[in-house]
Protein backbone atom coordinates (compact mmCIF):
# COMPACT_ATOMS: atom_id res chain seq x y z
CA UNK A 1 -19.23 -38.83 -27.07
CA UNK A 2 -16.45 -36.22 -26.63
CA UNK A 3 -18.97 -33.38 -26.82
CA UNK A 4 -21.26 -34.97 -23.72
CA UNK A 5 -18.48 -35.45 -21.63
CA UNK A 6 -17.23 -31.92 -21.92
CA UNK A 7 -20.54 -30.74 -21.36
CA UNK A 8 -20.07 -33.21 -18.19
CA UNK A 9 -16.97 -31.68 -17.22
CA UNK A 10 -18.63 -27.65 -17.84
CA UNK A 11 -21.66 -28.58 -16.03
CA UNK A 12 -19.69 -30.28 -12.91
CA UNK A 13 -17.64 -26.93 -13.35
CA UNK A 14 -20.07 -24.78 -12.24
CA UNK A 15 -21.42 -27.00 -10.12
CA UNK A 16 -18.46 -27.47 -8.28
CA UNK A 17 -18.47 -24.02 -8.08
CA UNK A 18 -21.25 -23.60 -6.08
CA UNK A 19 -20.13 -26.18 -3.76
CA UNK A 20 -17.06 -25.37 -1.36
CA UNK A 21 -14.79 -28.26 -0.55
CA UNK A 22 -16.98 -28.08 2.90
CA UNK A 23 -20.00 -28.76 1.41
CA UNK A 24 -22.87 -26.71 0.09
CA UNK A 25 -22.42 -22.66 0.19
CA UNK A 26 -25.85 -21.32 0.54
CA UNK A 27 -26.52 -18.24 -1.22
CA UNK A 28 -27.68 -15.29 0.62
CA UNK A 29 -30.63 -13.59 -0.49
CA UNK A 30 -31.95 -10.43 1.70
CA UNK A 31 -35.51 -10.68 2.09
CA UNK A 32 -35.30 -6.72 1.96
CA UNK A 33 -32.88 -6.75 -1.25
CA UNK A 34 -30.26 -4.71 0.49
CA UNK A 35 -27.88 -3.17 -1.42
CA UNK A 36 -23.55 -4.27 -1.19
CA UNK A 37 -22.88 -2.12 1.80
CA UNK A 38 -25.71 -3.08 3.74
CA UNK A 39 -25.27 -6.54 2.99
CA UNK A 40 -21.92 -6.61 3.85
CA UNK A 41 -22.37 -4.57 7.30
CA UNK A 42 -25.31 -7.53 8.43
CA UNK A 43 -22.79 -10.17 7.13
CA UNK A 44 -20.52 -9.70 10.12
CA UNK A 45 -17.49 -10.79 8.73
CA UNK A 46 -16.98 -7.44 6.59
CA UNK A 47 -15.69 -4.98 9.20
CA UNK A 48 -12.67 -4.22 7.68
CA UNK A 49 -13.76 -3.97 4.41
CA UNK A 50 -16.71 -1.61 5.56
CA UNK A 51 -14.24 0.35 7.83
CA UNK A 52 -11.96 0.96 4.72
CA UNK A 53 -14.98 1.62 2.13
CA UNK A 54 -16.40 4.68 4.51
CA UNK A 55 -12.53 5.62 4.84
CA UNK A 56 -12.52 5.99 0.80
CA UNK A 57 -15.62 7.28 0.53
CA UNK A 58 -17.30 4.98 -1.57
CA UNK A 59 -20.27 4.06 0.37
CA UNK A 60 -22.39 6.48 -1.55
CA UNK A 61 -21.05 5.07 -4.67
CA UNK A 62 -21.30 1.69 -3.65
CA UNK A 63 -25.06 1.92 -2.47
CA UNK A 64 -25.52 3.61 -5.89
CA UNK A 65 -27.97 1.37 -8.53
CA UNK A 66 -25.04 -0.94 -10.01
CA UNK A 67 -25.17 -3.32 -10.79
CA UNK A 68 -22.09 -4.87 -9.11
CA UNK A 69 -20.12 -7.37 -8.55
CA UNK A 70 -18.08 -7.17 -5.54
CA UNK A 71 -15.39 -9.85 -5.12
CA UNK A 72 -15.38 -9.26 -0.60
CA UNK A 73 -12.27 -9.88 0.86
CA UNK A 74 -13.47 -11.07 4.54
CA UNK A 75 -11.71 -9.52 8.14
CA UNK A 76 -9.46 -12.68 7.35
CA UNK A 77 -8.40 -11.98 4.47
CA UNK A 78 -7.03 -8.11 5.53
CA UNK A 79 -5.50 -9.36 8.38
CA UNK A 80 -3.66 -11.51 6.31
CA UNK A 81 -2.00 -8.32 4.89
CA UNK A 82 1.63 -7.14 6.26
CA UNK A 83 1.73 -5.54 9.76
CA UNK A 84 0.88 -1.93 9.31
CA UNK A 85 -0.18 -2.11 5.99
CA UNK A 86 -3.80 -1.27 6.70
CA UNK A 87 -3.55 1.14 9.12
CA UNK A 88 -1.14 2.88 6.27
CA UNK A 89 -4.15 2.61 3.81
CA UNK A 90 -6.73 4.10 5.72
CA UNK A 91 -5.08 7.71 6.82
CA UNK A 92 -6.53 10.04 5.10
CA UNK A 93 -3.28 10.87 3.00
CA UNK A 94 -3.90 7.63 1.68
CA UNK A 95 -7.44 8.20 0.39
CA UNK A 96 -6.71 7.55 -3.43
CA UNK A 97 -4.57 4.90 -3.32
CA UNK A 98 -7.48 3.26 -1.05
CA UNK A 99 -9.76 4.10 -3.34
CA UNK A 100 -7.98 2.11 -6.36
CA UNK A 101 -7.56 -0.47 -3.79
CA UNK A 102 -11.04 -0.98 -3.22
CA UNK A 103 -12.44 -0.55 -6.81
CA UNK A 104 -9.89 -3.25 -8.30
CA UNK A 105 -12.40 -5.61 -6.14
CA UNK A 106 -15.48 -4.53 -8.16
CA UNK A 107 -16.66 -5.13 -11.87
CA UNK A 108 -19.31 -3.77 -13.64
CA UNK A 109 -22.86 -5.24 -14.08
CA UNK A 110 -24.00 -8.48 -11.93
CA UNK A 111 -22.17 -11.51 -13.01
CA UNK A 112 -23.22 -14.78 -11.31
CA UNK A 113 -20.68 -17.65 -10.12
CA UNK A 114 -22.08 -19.33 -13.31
CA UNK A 115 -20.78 -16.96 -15.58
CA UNK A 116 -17.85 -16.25 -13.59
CA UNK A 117 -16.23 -19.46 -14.39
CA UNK A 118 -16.82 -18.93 -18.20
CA UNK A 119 -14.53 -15.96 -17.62
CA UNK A 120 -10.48 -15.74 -17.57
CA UNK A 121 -10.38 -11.91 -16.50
CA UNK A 122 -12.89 -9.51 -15.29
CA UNK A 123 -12.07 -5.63 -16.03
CA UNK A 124 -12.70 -3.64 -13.16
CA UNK A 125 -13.89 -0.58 -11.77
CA UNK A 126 -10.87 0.26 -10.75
CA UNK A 127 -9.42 0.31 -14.43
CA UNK A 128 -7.14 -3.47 -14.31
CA UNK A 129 -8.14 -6.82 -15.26
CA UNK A 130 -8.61 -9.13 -12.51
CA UNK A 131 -7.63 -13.00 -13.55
CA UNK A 132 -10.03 -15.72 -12.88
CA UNK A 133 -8.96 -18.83 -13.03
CA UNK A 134 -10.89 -22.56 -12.75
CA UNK A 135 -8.54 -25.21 -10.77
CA UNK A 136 -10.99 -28.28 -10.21
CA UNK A 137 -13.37 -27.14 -8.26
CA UNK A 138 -11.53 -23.98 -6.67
CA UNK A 139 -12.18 -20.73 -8.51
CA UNK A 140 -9.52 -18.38 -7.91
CA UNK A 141 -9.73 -14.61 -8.71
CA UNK A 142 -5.72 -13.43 -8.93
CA UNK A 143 -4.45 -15.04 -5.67
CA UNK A 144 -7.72 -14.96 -3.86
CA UNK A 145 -9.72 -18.17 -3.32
CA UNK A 146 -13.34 -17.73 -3.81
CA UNK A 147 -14.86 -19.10 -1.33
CA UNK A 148 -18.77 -18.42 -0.81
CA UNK A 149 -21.02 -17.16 -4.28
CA UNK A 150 -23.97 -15.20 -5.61
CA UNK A 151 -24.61 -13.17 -2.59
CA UNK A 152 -27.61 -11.21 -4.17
CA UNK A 153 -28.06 -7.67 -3.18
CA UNK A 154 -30.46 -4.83 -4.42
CA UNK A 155 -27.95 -3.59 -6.66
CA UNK A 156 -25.34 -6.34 -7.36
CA UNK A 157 -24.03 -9.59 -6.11
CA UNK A 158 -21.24 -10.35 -3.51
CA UNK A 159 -18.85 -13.09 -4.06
CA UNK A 160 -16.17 -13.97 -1.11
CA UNK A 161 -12.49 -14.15 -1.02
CA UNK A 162 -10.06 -15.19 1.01
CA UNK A 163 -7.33 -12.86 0.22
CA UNK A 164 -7.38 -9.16 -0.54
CA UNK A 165 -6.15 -8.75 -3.98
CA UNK A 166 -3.95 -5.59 -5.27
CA UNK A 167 -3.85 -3.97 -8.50
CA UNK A 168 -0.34 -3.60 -10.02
C-alpha cells in the first residue's frame, strides 16, 4: 500500500512537473532540430540572454554538439537584476566573469524535466552545483522557478527560469 502511493506521489511529481500552475506547458520541438542558440533567438523572449552569450563569446561553444542542458533565464528574469548590473556584465572588461555567469546556467549531457526532479543538484559547466529542489508541483533550480520544460534542440534541451541565478 505504502509503496503504490509513493509511486502515486513520484509519478504526480513529474507530472506536475510538466504542468505549470497555468495549465499545460507544451514542449517545443524544432521541426529543423535547431541547436540552443538558435532556439533561443526564434523563442523571442531570449534577447538578453542571446545579447550576453555573443558578449561572452560562447555562441560557438554553445552551438557546439552538447549535449546540453540550458536552464534560460527569460528578458524577465534579467531585468529583474539590480539597475546597472547588466550593463556592468556585458563590457568587455567583464568578459570572464560573464562567462562564469553564463556557464553556471548549463550542465552537461541532456537531462529531461523527468529526470530533473529525481535530482537535488546539477554540477555545471561552469564548475558549481546548482540546487534543484521539488516544492509540490514547482521545481525550483537555486532561486529560479522553472517555469516551461524539455525544450528539445539539436544538441540539448532548454528548460525556463524565471530568475537569473549566480554562482557564489
Amino acid at each position: 500500500m505504502k509503496r503504490s502511493y509513493l509511486s502515486a506521489v513520484i509519478a504526480a511529481t513529474v507530472l506536475a512537473f510538466v504542468l505549470t500552475i497555468g495549465g499545460i506547458v507544451q514542449a517545443t520541438e524544432c521541426a529543423d532540430k535547431k541547436d540552443v542558440v538558435d532556439t533561443a533567438i526564434g523563442a523571442g523572449s531570449f534577447n538578453t540572454l542571446v545579447a550576453a552569450v555573443k558578449a561572452a563569446g560562447l555562441v560557438e561553444t554553445l552551438k557546439g554538439t552538447g549535449p546540453f542542458t540550458v536552464f534560460a533565464p527569460t528578458d524577465a528574469a534579467f531585468a529583474k537584476l539590480p539597475a546597472g548590473t547588466l550593463d556592468n556584465l556585458l563590457k568587455p572588461e567583464n568578459k570572464a566573469k560573464l562567462q562564469g555567469i553564463l556557464t553556471y546556467h548549463v550542465v552537461s549531457g541532456k537531462i529531461m524535466a523527468a529526470d530533473v526532479v529525481k535530482l537535488k543538484n546539477a554540477k555545471t559547466v561552469q564548475g558549481q552545483d546548482l540546487t534543484i529542489k521539488v516544492d509540490g508541483i514547482a521545481v525550483m533550480v537555486n532561486n529560479a522557478k522553472v517555469t516551461q520544460t524539455d525544450i528539445a534542440c539539436s544538441n540539448g534541451v532548454i528548460h525556463v527560469i524565471d530568475t537569473v541565478v549566480l554562482p557564489k
